[in-house]
Protein backbone atom coordinates (compact mmCIF):
# COMPACT_ATOMS: atom_id res chain seq x y z
CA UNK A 1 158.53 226.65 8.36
CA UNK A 2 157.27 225.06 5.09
CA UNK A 3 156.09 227.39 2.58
CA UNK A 4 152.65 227.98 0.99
CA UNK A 5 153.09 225.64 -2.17
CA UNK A 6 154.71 222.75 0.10
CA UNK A 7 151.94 222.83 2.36
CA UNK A 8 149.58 222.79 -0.54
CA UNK A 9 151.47 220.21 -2.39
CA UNK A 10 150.90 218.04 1.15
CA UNK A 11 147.42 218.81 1.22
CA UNK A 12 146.71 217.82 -2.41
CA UNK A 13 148.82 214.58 -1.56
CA UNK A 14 147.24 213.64 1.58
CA UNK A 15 143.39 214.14 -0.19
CA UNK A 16 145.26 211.64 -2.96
CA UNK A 17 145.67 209.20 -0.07
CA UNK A 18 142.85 209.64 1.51
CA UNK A 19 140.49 209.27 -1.53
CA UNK A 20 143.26 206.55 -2.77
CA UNK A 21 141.96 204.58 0.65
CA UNK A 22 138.67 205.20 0.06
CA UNK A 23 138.77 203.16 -3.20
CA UNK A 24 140.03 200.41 -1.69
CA UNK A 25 138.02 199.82 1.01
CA UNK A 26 135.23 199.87 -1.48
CA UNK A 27 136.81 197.64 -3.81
CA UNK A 28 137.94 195.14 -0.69
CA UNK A 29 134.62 195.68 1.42
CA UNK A 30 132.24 196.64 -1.70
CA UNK A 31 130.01 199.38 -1.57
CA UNK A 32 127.53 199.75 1.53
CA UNK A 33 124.46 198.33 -0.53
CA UNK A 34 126.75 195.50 -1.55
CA UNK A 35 127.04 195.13 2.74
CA UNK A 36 123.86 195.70 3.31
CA UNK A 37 122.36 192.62 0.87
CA UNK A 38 125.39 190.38 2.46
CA UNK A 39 124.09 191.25 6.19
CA UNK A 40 120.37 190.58 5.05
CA UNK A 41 121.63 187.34 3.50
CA UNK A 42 123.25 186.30 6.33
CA UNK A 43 120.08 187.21 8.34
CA UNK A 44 118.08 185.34 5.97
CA UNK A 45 120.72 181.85 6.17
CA UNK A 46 120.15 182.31 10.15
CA UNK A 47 117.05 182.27 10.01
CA UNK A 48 116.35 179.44 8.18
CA UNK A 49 118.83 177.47 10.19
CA UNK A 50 116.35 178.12 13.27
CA UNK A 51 113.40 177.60 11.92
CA UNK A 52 114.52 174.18 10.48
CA UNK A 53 115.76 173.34 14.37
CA UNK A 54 112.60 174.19 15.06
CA UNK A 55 110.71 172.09 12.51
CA UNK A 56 113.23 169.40 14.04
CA UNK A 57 112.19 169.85 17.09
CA UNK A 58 107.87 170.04 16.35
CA UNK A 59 108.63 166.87 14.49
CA UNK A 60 110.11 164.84 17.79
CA UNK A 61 107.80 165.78 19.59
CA UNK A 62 104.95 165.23 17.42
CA UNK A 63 105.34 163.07 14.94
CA UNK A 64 104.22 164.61 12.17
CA UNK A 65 105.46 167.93 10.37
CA UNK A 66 103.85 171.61 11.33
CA UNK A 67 100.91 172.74 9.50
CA UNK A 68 102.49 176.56 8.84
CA UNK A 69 105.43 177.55 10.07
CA UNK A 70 103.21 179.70 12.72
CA UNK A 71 102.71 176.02 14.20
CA UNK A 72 106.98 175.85 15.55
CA UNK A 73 106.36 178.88 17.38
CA UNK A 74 103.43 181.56 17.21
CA UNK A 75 105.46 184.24 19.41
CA UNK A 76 108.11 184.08 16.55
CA UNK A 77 108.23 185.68 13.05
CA UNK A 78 109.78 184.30 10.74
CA UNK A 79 110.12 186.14 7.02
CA UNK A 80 112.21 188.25 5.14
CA UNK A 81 113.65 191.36 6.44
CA UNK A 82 112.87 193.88 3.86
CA UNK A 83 109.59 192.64 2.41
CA UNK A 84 108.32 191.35 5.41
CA UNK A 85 107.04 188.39 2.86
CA UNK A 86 107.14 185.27 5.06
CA UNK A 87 109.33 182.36 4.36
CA UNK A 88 107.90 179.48 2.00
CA UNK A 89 107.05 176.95 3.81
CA UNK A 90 105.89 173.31 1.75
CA UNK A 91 105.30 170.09 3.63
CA UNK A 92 106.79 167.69 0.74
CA UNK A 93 106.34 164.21 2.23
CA UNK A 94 105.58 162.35 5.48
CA UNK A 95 109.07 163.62 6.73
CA UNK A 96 110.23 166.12 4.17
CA UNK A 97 109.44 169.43 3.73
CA UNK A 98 110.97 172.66 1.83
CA UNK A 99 112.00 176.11 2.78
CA UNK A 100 112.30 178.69 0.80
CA UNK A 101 113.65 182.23 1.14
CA UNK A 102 114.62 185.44 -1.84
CA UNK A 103 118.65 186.25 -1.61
CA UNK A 104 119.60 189.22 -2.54
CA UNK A 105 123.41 187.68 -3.64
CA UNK A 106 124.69 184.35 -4.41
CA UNK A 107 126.44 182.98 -1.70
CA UNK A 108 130.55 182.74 -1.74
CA UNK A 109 131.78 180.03 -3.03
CA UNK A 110 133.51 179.30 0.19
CA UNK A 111 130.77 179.05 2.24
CA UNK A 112 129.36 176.00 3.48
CA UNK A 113 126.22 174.37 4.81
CA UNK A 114 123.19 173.54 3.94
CA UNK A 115 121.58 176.86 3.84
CA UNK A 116 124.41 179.19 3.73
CA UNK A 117 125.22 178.18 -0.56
CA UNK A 118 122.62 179.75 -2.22
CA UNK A 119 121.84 181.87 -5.78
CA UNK A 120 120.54 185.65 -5.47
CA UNK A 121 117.21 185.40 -6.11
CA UNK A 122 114.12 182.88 -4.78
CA UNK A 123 116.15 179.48 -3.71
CA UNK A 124 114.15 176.38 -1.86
CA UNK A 125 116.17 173.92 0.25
CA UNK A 126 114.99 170.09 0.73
CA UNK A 127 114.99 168.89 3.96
CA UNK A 128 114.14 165.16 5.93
CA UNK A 129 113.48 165.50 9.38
CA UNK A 130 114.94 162.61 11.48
CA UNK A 131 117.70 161.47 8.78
CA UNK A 132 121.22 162.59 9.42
């Protein structure tokens, strides 16, 4: 039978490792608001990759670039998650337009494509439709 200061001793030792693996995850993972903004990012990078399919696809079959972005589909919202603030939207050219969208973190380094590397804050992305 183990004694009243070894089981204590254990206890203390096992809230150790549990806070001990607490700390890690958090440095490993960050905190939850740190996975919260990376979730909303990734929302955000999604997104944007539609709605410029989208565009894509208004411009092949029309010819000419949408109006809005309410022109590519007027079921559809598409905007930021927390502010509700709609996605810029700026016809640039004949064929080129740019979207633009508020990050709450830069992207990491490793990621790739055209809308996934971004700054935190507002970022705009230049795109031709019909070039590839």
């Amino acid at each position: 039978m183990i004694g009243h200061r070894a089981s204590r001793t254990l206890a203390i030792a096992a809230s150790i490792a549990m806070a001990a693996a607490v700390i890690a995850g958090l440095v490993v993972l960050g905190s939850p608001t740190h996975q919260r903004h990376l979730r909303l990012d990734r929302k955000r990078v999604k997104d944007l990759g539609m709605l410029n399919t989208m565009i894509s696809t208004y411009w092949q079959q029309h010819q000419t670039l949408p109006p809005d972005l309410k022109a590519v589909d007027p079921a559809s919202y598409f905007g930021d998650p927390v502010s509700g603030e709609p996605f810029g939207y700026v016809v640039t050219g004949k064929r080129s337009y740019r979207l633009c969208a508020r990050f709450d973190l830069p992207s990491d380094p490793e990621d790739t494509g055209v809308f996934s590397t971004h700054p935190s804050g507002q970022h705009c992305i230049d795109r031709t439709v019909g070039v590839h």
